[in-house]
N, C-alpha and C. Protein backbone atom coordinates (compact mmCIF):
# COMPACT_ATOMS: atom_id res chain seq x y z
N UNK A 1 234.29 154.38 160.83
CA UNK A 1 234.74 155.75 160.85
C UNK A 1 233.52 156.66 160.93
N UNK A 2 233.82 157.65 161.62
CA UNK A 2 232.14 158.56 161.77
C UNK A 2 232.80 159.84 160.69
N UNK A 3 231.22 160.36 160.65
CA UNK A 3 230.81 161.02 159.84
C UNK A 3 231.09 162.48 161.04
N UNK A 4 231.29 162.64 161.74
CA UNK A 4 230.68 163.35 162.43
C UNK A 4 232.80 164.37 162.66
N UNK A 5 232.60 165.43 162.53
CA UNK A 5 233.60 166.27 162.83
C UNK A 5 234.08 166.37 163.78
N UNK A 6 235.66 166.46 163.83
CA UNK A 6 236.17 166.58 165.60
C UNK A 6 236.53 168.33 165.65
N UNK A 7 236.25 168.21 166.70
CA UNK A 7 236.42 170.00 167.12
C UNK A 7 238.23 170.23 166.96
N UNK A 8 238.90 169.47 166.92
CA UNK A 8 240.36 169.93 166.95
C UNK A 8 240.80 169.93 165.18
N UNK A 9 240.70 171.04 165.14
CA UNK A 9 241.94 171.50 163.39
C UNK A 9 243.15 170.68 163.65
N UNK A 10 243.56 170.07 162.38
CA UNK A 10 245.01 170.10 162.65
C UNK A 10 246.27 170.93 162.42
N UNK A 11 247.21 171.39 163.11
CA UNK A 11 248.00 172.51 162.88
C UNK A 11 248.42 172.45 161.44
N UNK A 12 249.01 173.31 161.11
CA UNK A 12 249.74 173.92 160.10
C UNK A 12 251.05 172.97 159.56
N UNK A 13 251.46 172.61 160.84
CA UNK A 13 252.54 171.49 160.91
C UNK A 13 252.52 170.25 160.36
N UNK A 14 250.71 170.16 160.86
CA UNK A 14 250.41 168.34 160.29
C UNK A 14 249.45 168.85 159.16
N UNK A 15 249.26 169.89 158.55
CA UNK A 15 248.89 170.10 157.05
C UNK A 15 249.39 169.58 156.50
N UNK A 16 251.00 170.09 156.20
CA UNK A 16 251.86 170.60 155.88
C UNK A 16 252.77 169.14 155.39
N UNK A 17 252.90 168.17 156.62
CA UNK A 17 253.30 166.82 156.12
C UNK A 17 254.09 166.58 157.03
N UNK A 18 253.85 167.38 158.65
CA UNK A 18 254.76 167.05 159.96
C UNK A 18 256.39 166.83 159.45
N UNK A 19 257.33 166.35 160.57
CA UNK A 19 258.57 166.20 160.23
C UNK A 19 259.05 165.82 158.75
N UNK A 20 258.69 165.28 158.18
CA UNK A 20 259.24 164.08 156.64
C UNK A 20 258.75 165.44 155.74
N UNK A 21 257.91 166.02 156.05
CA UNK A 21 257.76 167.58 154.67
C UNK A 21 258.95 168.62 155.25
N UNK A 22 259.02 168.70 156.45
CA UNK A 22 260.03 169.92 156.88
C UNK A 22 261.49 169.24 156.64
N UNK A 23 261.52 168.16 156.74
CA UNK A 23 262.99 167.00 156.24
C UNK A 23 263.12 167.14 154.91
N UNK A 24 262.48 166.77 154.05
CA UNK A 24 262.92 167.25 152.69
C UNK A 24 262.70 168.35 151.87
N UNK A 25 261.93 169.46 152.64
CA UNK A 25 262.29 170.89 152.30
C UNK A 25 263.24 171.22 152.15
N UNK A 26 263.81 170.63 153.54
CA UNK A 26 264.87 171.82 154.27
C UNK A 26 266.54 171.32 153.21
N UNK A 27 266.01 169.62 153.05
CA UNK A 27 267.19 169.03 152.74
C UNK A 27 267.53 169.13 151.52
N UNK A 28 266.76 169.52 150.25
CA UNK A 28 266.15 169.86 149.17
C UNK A 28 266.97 171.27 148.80
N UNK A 29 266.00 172.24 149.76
CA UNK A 29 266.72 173.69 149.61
C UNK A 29 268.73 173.49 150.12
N UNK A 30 268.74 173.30 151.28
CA UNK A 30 270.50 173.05 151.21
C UNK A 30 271.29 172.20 150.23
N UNK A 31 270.49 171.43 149.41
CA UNK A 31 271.43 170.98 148.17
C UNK A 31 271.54 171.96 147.08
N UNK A 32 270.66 173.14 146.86
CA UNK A 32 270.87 174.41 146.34
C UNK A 32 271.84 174.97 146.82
N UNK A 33 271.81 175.22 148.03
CA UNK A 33 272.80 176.21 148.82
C UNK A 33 274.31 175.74 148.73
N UNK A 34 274.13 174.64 148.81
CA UNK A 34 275.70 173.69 148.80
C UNK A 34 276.48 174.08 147.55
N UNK A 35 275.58 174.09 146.30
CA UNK A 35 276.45 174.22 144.98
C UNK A 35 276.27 176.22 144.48
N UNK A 36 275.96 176.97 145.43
CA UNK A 36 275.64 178.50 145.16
C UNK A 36 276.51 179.00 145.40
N UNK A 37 277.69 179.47 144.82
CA UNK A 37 278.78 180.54 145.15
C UNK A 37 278.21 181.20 145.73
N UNK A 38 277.07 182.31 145.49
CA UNK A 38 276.85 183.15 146.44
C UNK A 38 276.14 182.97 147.94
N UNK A 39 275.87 182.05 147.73
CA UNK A 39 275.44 181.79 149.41
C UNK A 39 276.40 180.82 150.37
N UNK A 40 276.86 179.70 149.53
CA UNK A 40 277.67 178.76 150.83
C UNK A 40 278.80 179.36 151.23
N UNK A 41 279.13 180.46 150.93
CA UNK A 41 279.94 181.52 152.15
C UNK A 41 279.37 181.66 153.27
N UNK A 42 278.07 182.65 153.64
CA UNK A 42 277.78 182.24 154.70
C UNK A 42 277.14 181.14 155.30
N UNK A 43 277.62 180.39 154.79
CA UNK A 43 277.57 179.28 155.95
C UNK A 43 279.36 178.59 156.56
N UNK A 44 279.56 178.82 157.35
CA UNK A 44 281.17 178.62 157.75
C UNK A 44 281.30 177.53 157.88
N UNK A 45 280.48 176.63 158.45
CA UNK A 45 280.70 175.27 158.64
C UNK A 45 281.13 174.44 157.22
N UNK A 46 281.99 173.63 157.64
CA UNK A 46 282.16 172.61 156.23
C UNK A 46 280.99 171.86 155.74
N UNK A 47 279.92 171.32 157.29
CA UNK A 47 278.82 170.67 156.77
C UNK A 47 277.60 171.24 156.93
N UNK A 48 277.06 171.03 156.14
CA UNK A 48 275.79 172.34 155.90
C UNK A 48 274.24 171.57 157.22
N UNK A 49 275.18 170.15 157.39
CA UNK A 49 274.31 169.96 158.18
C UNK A 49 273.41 170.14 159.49
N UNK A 50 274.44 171.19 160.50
CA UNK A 50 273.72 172.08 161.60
C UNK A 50 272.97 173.12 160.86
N UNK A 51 272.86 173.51 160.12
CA UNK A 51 272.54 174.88 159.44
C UNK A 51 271.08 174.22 159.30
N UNK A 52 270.91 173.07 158.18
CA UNK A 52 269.74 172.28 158.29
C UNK A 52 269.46 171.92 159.22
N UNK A 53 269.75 171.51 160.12
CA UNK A 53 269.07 170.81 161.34
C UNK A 53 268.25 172.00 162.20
N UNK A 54 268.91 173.63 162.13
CA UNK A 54 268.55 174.45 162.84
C UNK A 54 267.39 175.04 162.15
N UNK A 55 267.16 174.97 160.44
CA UNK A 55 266.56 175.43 159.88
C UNK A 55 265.02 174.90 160.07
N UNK A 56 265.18 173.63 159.88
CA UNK A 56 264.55 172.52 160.06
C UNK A 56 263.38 172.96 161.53
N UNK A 57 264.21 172.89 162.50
CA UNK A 57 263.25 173.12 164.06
C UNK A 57 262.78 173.90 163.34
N UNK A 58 263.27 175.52 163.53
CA UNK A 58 262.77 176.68 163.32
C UNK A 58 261.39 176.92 162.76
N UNK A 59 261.62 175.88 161.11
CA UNK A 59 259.97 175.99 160.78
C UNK A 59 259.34 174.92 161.28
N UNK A 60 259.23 173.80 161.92
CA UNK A 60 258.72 173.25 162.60
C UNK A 60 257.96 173.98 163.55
N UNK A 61 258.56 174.44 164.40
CA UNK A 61 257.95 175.15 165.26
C UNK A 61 257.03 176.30 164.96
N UNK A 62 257.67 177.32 164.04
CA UNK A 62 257.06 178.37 163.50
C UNK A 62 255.68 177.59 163.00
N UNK A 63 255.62 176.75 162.65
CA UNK A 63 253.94 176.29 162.01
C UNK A 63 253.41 175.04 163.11
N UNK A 64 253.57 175.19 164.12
CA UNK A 64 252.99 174.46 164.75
C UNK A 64 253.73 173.01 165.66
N UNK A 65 254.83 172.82 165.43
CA UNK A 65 255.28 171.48 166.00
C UNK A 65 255.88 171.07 167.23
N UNK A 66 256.77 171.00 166.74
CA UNK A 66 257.62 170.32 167.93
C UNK A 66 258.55 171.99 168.45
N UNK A 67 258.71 172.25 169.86
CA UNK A 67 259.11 173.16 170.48
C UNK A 67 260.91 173.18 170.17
N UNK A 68 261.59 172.35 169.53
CA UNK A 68 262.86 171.80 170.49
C UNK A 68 263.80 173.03 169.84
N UNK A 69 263.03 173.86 168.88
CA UNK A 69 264.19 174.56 168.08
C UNK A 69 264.36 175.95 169.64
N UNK A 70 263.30 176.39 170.05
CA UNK A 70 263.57 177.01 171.42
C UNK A 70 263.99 176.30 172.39
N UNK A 71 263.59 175.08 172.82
CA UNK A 71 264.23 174.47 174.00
C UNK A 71 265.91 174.39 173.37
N UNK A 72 266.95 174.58 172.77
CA UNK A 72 267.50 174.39 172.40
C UNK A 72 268.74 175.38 171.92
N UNK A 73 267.81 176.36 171.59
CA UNK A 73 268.51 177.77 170.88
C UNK A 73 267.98 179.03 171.58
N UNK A 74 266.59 179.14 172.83
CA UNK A 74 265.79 180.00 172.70
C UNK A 74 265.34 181.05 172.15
N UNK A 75 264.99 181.99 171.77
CA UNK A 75 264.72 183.07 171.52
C UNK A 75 265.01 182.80 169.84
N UNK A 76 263.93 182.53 168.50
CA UNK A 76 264.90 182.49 167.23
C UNK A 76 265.81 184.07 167.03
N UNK A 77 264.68 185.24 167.32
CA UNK A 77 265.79 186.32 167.37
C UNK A 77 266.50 186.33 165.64
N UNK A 78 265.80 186.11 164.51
CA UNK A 78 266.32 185.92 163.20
C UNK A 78 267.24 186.59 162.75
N UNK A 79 266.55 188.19 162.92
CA UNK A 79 267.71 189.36 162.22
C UNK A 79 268.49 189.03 163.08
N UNK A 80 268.88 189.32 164.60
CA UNK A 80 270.47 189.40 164.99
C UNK A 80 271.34 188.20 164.71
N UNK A 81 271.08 187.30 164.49
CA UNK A 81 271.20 185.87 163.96
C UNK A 81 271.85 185.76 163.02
N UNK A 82 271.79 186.91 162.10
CA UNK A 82 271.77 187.08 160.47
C UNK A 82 272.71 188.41 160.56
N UNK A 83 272.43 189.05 161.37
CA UNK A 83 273.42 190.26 161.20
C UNK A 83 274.87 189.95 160.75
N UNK A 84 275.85 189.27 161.41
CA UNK A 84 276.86 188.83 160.72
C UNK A 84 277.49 188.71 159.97
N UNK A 85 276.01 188.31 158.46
CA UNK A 85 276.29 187.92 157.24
C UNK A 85 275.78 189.47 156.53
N UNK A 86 276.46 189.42 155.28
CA UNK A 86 276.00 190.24 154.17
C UNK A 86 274.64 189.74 153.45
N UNK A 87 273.26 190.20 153.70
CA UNK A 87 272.65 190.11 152.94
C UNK A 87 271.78 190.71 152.01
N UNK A 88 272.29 190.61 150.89
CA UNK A 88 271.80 191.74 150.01
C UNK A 88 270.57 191.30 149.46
N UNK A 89 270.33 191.84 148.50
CA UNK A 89 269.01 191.66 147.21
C UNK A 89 269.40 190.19 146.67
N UNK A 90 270.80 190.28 146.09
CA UNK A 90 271.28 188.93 145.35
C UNK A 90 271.37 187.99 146.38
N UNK A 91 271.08 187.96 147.24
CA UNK A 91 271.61 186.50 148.75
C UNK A 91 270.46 186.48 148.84
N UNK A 92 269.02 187.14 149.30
CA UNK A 92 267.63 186.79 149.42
C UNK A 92 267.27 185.98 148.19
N UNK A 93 267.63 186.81 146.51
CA UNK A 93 266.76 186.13 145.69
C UNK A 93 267.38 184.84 145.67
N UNK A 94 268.41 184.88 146.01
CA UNK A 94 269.36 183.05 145.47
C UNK A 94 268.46 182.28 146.32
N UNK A 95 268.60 182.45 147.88
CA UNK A 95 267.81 181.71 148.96
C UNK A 95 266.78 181.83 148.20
N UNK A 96 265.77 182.48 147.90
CA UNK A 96 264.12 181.75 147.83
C UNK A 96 264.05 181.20 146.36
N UNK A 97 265.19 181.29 145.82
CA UNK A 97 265.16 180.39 144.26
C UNK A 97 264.90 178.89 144.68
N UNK A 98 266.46 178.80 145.69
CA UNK A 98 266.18 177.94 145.92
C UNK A 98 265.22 176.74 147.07
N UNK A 99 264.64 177.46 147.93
CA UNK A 99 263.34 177.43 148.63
C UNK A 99 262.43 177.39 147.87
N UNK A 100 262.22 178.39 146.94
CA UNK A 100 261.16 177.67 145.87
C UNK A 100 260.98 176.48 145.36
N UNK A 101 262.60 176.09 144.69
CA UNK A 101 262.92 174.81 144.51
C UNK A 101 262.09 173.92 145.23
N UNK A 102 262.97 173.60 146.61
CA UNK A 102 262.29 173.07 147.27
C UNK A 102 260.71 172.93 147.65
N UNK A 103 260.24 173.92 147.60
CA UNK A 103 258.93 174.05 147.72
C UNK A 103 258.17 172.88 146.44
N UNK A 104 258.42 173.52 145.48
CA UNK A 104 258.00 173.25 144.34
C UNK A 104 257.83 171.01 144.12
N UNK A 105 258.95 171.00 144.52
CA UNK A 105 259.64 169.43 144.76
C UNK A 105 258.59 168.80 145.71
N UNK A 106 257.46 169.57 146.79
CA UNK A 106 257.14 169.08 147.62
C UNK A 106 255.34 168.96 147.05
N UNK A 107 254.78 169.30 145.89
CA UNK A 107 253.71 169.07 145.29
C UNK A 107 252.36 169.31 146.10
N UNK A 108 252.67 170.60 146.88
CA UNK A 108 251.79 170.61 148.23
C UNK A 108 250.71 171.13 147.06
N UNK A 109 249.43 171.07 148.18
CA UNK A 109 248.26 172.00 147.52
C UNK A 109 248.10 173.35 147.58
N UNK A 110 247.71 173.90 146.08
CA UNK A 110 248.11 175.27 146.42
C UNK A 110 247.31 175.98 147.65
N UNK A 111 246.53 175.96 148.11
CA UNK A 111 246.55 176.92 149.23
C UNK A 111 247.63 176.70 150.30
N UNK A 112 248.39 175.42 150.64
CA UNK A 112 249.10 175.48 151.77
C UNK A 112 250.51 175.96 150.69
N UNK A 113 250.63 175.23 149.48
CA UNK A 113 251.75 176.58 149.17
C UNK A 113 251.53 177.77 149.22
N UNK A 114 250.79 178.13 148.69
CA UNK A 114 250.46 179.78 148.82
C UNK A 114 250.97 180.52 150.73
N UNK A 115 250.38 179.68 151.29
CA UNK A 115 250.88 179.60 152.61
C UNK A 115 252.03 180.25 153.35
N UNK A 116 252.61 179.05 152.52
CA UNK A 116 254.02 178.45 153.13
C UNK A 116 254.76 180.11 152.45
N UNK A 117 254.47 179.81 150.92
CA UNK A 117 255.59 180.53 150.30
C UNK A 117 255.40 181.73 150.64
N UNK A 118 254.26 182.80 151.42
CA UNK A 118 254.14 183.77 151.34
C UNK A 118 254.85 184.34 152.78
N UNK A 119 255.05 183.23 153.66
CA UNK A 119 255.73 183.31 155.06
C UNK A 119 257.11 183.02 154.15
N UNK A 120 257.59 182.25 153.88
CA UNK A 120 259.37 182.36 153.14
C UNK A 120 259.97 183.82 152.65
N UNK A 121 258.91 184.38 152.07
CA UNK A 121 259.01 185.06 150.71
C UNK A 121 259.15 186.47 152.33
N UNK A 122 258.20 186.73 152.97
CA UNK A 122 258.17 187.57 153.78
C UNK A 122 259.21 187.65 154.79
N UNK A 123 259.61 186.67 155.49
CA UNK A 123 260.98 186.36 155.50
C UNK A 123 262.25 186.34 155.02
N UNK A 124 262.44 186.26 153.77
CA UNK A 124 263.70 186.65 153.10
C UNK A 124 263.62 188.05 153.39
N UNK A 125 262.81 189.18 152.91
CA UNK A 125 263.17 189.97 152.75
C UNK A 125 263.31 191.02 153.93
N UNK A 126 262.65 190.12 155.58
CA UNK A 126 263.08 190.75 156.62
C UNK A 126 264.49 190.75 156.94
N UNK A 127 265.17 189.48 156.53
CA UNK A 127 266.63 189.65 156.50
C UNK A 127 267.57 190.22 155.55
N UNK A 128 267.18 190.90 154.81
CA UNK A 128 267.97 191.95 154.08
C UNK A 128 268.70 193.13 154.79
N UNK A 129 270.01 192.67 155.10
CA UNK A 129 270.85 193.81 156.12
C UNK A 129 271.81 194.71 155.03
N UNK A 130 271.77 194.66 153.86
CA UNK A 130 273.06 195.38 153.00
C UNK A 130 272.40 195.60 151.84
N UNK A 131 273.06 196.62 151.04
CA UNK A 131 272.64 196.81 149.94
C UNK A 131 271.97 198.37 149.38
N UNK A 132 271.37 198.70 150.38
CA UNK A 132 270.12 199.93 150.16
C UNK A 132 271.35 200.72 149.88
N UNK A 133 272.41 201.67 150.50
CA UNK A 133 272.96 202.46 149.79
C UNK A 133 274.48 201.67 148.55
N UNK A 134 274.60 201.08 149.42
CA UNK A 134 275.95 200.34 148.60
C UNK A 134 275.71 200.28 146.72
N UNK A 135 274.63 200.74 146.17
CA UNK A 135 274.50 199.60 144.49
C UNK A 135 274.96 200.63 143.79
C-alpha cells in the first residue's frame, strides 16, 4: 500500500457509508414514521415502502451517488412535492426527531454528523407550508 495520496476525495456519499448507511437511515427513520400519529397520515400509501425507496435515492444523490432518484422522478422539486401535505411546526419537529433517531443509530463521526444533520435540519424547515398564521 503507498504512502503517497490520491488526488481524488471521496464523495460525501462514500464518507458517509454509500448505499448500506442511506439503507438504514432511511429504514430506521420510517420505523418512526410508521408508529407517529402525526405523520403516517401523510403518507397515503399502506406501505411506507415507496416513500423509503424515494427518500432513500434522493439523499443518495443529494450527497454524491448514484443519479437514479432523477433518472427516475426528475426534477426533486421538494416544496411542490410537499405542498399537498399540511406541514406545520409539529410535522417538521416529529420528522427530525425521528431522523435524528436515525441519525443517532448510525454512530457516524461527528463532523460528518454535524454534516448530515445540518442539511436535514435545513431541510425540514424549508418544507414548512402551514402554520404561520393558523396557531
Amino acid at each position: 500500500m503507498s504512502d503517497t495520496p490520491t488526488s481524488a476525495q471521496p464523495s460525501p456519499y462514500q464518507q458517509f457509508g454509500g448505499h448500506e448507511f442511506f439503507q438504514a437511515l432511511v429504514a430506521d427513520f420510517y420505523a418512526g414514521v410508521a408508529a407517529d400519529p402525526g405523520l403516517r397520515p401523510m403518507y397515503p400509501e399502506d406501505d411506507l415502502g415507496p416513500a423509503a425507496d424515494r427518500l432513500r435515492m434522493f439523499l443518495e444523490q443529494y450527497w454524491g451517488g448514484p443519479t437514479t432518484y432523477s433518472d427516475q422522478r426528475g426534477h426533486p422539486r421538494l416544496r411542490m412535492r410537499h405542498a399537498p401535505y399540511r406541514v406545520d411546526a409539529d410535522a417538521r419537529d416529529r420528522w427530525l426527531g425521528h431522523m435524528r433517531a436515525a441519525l443517532d443509530a448510525r454512530g457516524l463521526a461527528p463532523d460528518l454528523d454535524a454534516t448530515m444533520w445540518k442539511y436535514l435540519h435545513s431541510a425540514a424547515y424549508a418544507m414548512v407550508n402551514a402554520g404561520f398564521l393558523d396557531q
